[in-house]
Protein backbone atom coordinates (compact mmCIF):
# COMPACT_ATOMS: atom_id res chain seq x y z
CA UNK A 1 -2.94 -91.12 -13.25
CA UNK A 2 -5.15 -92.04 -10.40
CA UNK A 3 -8.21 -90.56 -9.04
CA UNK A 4 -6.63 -89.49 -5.79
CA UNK A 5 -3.58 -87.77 -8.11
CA UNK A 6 -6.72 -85.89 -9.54
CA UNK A 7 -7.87 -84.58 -7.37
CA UNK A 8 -4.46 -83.36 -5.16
CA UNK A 9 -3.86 -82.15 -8.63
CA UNK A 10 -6.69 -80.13 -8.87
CA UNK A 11 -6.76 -79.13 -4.81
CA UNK A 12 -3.07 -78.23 -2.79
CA UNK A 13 -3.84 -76.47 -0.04
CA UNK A 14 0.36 -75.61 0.12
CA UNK A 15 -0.30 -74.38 -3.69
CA UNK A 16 -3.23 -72.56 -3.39
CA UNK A 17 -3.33 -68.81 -3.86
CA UNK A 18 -6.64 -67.39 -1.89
CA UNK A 19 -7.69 -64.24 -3.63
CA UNK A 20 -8.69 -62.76 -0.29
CA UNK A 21 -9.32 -59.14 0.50
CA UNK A 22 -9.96 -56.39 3.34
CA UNK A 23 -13.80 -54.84 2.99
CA UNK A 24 -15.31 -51.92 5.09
CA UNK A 25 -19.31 -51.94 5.64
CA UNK A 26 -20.70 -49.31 3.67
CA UNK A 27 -22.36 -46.64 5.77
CA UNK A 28 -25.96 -47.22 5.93
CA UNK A 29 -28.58 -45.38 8.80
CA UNK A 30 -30.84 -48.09 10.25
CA UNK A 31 -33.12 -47.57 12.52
CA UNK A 32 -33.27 -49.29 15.61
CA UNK A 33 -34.64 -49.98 19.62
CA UNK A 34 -33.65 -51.54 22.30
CA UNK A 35 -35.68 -54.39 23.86
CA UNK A 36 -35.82 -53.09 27.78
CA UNK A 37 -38.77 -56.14 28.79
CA UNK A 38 -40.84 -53.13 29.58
CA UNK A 39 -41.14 -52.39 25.65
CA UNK A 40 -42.51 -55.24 23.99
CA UNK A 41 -45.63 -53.72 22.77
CA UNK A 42 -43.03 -51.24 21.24
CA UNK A 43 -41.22 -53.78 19.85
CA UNK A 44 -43.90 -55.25 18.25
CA UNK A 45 -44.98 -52.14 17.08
CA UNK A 46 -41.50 -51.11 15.53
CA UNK A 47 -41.66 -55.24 14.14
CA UNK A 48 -44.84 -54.11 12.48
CA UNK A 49 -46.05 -57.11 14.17
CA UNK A 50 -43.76 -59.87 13.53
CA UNK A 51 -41.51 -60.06 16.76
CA UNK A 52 -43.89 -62.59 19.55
CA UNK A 53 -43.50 -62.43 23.16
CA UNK A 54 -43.30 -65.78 24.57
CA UNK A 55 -45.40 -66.02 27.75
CA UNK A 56 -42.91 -67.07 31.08
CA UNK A 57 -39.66 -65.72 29.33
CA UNK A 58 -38.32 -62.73 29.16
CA UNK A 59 -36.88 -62.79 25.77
CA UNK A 60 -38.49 -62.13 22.71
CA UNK A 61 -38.69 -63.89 19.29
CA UNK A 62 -38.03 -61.79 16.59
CA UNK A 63 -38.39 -63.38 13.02
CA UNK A 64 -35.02 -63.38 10.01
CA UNK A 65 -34.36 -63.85 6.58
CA UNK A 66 -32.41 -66.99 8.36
CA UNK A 67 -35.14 -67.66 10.17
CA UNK A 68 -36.59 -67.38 14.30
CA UNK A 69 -33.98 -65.72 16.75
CA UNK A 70 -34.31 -64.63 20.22
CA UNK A 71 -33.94 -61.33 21.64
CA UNK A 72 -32.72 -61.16 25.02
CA UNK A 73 -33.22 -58.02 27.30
CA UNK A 74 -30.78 -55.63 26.57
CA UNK A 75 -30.53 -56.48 22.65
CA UNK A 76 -30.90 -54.14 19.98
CA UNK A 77 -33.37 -54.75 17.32
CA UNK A 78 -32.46 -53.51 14.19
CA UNK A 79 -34.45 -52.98 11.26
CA UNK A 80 -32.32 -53.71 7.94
CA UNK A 81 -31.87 -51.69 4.51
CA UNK A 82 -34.44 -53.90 2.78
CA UNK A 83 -37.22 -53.20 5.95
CA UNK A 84 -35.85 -56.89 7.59
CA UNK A 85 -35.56 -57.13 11.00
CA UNK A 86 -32.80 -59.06 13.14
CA UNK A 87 -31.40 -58.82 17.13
CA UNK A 88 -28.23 -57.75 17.69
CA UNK A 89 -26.06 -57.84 21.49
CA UNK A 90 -25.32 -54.68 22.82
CA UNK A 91 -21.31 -54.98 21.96
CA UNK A 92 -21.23 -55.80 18.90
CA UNK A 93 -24.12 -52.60 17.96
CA UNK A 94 -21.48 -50.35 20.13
CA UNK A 95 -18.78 -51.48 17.70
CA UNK A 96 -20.82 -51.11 14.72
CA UNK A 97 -23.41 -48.73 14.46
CA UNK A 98 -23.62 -44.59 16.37
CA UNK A 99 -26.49 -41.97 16.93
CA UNK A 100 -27.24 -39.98 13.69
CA UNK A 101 -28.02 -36.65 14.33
CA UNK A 102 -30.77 -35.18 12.45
């Protein structure tokens, strides 16, 4: 047997059963604000800090666990289960997330 038999031995992609499923988000409450350009000191407060205006721009910088991302006016920054913090566009927080009443 050759190498190349090997390996189509080991991978068919017409043979291959992918053991994929459907998942629902659990329901968690974050807390979040959106970034208006009139709020950064807010921002930075609610960042504890960590999200940096950058001088000429309008958008902020707002630090991940996957590293820098920008957060453009109109973005919601959201403030994560384990205290993280990450920007997210307007639709897709509409589609995902609603008010909690107290």
């Amino acid at each position: 047997m050759t190498q190349l038999q090997d390996v189509q031995d080991f991978y068919n992609p017409f043979e291959t059963k992918l053991d994929i499923k459907k998942y629902r988000k659990k329901p968690v409450i974050i807390e979040a604000i959106r970034y208006t350009s009139d709020n950064k000191g807010d921002i930075r407060q609610f960042t504890k800090g960590q999200a940096r205006a950058n001088t000429g721009y309008s958008h902020m910088t707002i630090p991940t666990l996957e590293g820098d991302h920008k957060a453009d006016v109109g973005d919601w920054i959201i403030k994560g289960i384990k205290g993280e913090f990450c920007p997210c566009k307007p639709d897709i927080f509409d589609q995902t997330y609603e008010v909690v009443s107290d």
